[in-house]
Each structure stands twice: as C-alpha cells, then as structure tokens.
N, C-alpha and C. Protein backbone atom coordinates (compact mmCIF):
# COMPACT_ATOMS: atom_id res chain seq x y z
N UNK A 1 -19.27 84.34 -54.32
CA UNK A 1 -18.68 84.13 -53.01
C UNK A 1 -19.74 83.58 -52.06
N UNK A 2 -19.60 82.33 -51.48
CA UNK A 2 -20.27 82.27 -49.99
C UNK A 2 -20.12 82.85 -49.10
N UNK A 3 -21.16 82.57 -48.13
CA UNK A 3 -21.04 83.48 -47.03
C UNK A 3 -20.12 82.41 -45.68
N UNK A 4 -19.71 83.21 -44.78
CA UNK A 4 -19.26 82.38 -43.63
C UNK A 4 -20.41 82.15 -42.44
N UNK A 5 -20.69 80.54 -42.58
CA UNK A 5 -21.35 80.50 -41.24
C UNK A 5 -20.82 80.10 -40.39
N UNK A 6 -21.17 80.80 -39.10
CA UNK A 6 -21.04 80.90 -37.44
C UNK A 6 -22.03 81.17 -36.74
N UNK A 7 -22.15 79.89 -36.15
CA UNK A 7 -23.07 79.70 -34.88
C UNK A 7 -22.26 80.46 -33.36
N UNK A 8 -22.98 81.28 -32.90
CA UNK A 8 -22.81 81.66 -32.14
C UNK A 8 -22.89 81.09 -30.74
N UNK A 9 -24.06 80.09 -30.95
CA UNK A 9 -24.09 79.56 -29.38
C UNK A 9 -23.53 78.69 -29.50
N UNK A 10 -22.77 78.13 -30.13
CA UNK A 10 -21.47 76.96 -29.82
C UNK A 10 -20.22 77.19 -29.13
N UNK A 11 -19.78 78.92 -29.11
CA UNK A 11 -18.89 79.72 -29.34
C UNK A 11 -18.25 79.45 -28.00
N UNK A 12 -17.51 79.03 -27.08
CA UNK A 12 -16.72 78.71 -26.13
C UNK A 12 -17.19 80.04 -24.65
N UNK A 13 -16.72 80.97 -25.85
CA UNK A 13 -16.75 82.36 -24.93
C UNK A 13 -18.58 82.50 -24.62
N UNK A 14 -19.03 82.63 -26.13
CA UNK A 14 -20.49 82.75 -25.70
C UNK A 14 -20.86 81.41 -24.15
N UNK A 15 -20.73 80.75 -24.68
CA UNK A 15 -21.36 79.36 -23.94
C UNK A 15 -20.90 79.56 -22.18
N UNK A 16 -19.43 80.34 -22.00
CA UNK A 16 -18.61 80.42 -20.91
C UNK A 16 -19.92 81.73 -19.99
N UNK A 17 -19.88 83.44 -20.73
CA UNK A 17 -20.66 83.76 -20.44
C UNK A 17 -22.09 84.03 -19.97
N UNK A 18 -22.92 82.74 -20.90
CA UNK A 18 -24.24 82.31 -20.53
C UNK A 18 -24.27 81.75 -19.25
N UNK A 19 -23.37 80.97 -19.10
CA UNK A 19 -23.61 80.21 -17.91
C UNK A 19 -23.11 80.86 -16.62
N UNK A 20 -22.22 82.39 -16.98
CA UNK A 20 -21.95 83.16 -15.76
C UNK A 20 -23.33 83.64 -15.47
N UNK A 21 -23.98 84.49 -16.28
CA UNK A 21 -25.25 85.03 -16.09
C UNK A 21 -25.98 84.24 -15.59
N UNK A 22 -26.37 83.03 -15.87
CA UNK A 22 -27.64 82.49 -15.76
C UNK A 22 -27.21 81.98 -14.14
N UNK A 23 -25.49 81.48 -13.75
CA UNK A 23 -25.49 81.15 -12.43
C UNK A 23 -25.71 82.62 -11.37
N UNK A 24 -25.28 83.57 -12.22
CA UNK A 24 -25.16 84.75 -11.09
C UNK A 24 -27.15 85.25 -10.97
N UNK A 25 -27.90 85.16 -11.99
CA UNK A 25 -29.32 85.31 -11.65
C UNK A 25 -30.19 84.11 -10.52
N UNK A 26 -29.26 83.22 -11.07
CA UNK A 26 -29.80 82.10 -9.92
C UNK A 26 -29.70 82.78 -8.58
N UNK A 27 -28.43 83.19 -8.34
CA UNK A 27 -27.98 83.17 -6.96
C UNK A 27 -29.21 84.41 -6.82
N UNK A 28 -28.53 85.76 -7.31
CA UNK A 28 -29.82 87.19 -6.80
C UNK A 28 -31.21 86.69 -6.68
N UNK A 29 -31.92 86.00 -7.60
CA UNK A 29 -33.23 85.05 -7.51
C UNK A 29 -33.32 84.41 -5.79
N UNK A 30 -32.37 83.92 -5.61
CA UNK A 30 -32.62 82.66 -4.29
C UNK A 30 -32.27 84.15 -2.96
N UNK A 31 -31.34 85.11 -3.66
CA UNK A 31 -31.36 85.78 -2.43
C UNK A 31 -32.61 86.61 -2.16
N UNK A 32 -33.09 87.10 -3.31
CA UNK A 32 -34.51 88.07 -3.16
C UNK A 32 -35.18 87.18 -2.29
N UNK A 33 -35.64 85.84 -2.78
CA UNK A 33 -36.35 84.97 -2.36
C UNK A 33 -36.46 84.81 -0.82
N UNK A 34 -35.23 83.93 -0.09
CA UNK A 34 -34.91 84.50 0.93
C UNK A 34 -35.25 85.42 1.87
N UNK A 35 -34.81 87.00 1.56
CA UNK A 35 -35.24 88.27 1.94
C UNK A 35 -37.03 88.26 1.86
N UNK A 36 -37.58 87.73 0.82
CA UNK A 36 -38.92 87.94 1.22
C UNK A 36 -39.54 86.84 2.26
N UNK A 37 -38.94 85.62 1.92
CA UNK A 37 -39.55 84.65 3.21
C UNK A 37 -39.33 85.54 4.51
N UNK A 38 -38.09 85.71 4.66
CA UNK A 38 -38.09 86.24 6.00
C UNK A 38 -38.67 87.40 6.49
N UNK A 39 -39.05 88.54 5.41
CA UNK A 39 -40.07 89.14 5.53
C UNK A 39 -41.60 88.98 6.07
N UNK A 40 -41.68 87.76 5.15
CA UNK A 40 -42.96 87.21 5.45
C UNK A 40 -42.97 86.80 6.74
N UNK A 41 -42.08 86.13 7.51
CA UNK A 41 -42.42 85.26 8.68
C UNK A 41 -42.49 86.28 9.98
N UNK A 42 -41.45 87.30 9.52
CA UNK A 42 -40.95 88.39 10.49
C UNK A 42 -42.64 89.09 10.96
N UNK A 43 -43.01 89.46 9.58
CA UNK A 43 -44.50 89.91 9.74
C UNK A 43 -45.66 89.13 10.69
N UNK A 44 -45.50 87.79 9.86
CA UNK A 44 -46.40 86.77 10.43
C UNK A 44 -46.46 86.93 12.11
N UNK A 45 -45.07 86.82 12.46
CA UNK A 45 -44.40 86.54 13.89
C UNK A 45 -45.11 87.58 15.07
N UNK A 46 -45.29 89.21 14.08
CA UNK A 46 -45.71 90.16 14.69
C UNK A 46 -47.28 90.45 14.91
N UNK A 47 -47.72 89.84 13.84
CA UNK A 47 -49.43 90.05 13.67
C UNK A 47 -50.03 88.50 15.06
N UNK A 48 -48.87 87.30 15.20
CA UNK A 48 -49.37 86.62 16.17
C UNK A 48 -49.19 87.25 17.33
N UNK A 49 -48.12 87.90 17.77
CA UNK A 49 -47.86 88.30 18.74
C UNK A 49 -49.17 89.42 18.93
N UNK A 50 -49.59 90.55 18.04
CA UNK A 50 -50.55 91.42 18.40
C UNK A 50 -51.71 91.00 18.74
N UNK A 51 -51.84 89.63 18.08
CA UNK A 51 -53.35 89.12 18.67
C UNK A 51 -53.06 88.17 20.26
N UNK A 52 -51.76 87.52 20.28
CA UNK A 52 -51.49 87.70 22.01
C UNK A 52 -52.13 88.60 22.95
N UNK A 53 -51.09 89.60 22.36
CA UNK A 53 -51.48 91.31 22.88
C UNK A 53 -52.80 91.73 23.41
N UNK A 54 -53.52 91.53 22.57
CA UNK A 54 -55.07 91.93 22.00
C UNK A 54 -56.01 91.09 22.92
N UNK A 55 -55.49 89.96 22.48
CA UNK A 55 -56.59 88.55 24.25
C UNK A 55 -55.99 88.71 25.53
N UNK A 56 -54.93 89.20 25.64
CA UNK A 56 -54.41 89.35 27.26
C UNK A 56 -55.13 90.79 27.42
N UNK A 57 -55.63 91.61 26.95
CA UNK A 57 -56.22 92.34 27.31
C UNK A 57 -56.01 94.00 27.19
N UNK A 58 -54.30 94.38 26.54
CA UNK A 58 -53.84 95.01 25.83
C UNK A 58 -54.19 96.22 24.73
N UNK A 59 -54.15 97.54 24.91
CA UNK A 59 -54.85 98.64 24.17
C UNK A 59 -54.53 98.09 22.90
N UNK A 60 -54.95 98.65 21.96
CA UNK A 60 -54.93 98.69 20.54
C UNK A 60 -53.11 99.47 20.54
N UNK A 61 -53.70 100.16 21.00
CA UNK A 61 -52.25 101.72 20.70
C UNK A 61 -50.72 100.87 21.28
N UNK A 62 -50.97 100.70 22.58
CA UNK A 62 -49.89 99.60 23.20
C UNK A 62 -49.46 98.57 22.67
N UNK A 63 -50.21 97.74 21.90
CA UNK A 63 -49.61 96.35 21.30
C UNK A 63 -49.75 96.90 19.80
N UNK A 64 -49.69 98.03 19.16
CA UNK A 64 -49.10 98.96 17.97
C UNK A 64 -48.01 98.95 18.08
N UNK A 65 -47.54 99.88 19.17
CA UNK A 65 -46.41 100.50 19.81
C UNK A 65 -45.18 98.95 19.78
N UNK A 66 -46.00 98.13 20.34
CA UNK A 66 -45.06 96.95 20.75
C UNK A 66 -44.43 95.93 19.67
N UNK A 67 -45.68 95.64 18.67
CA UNK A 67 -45.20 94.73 17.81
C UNK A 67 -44.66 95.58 16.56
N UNK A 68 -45.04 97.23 16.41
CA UNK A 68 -44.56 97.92 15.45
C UNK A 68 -45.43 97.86 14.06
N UNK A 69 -46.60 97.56 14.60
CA UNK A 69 -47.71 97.30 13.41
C UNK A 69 -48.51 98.63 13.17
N UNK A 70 -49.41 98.72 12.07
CA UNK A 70 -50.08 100.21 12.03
C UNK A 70 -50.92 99.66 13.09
N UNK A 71 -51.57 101.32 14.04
CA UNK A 71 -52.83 100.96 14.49
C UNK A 71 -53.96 99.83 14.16
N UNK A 72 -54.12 100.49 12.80
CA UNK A 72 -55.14 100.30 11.86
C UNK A 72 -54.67 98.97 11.42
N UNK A 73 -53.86 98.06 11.56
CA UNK A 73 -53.24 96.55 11.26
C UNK A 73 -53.96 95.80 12.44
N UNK A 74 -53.53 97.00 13.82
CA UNK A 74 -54.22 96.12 14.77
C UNK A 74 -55.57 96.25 15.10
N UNK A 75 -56.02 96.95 14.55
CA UNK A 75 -57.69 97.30 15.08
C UNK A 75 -58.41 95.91 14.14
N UNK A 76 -57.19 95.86 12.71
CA UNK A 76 -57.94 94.95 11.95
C UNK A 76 -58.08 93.25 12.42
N UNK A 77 -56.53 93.25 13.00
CA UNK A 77 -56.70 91.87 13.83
C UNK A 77 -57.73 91.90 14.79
N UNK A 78 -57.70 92.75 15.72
CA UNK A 78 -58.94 92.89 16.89
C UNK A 78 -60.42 92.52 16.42
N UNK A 79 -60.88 93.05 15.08
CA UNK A 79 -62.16 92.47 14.50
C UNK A 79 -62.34 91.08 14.45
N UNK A 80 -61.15 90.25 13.57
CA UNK A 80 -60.89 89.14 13.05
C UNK A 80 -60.44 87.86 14.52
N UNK A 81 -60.68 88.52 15.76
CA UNK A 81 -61.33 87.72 16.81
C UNK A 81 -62.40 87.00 17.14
C-alpha cells in the first residue's frame, strides 16, 4: 500500500488561517508600536519641560511635582545643564 500525500500548506483552510494570524499580529505589532512612540514622546515632552522648569529658576521638588517626573529624574536633568 502507498501512503497518501498531503501538503498541508496548500490547504485552502490552512492558507485562509495563516493569513488571519499573520494580519491580526500585524495589527497588535503596529498597535504596541504606537503605544510606545507615544510613550516615548509623552516622556520626552516632560523631561523638556523640566529643564524649562529648572532655567526659569524653579525647585527641583516643584518642577517634580509639575512635570510628574522622579525627583531624582530631575536632579539628573539639573546636572546635565
């Protein structure tokens, strides 16, 4: 007796499913992505603003308080003047 061959990745259904997955990882991929840019910039946005803060003449603790950064984030910008 031979055996029956079947390719699987030809398979309609297989081929239908691959391409659900691989479009639905695309999308979660571009959304993570996304979520971290804007992370990033959100941050960025705040560490410029603390060094604003920091040359107008502004406590350490006060432009903490304001931009929502650790102390210790802003003491580090304050060096890096």
């Amino acid at each position: 007796m031979g055996t029956i061959g079947y390719d699987i990745e030809k398979d309609d259904f297989y081929l239908q499913g691959l391409e659900k997955g691989l479009q639905k990882g695309l999308e979660e991929g571009l959304e993570k992505g996304e979520l971290r840019g804007l992370e990033k910039g959100e941050l960025k946005a705040r560490r410029e603003l603390a060094i604003s803060c920091l040359q107008d003449g502004l406590s350490v603790e006060k432009t903490a308080k304001l931009t929502k950064l650790s102390i210790e984030e802003v003491r580090k910008l304050g060096k890096e003047l």
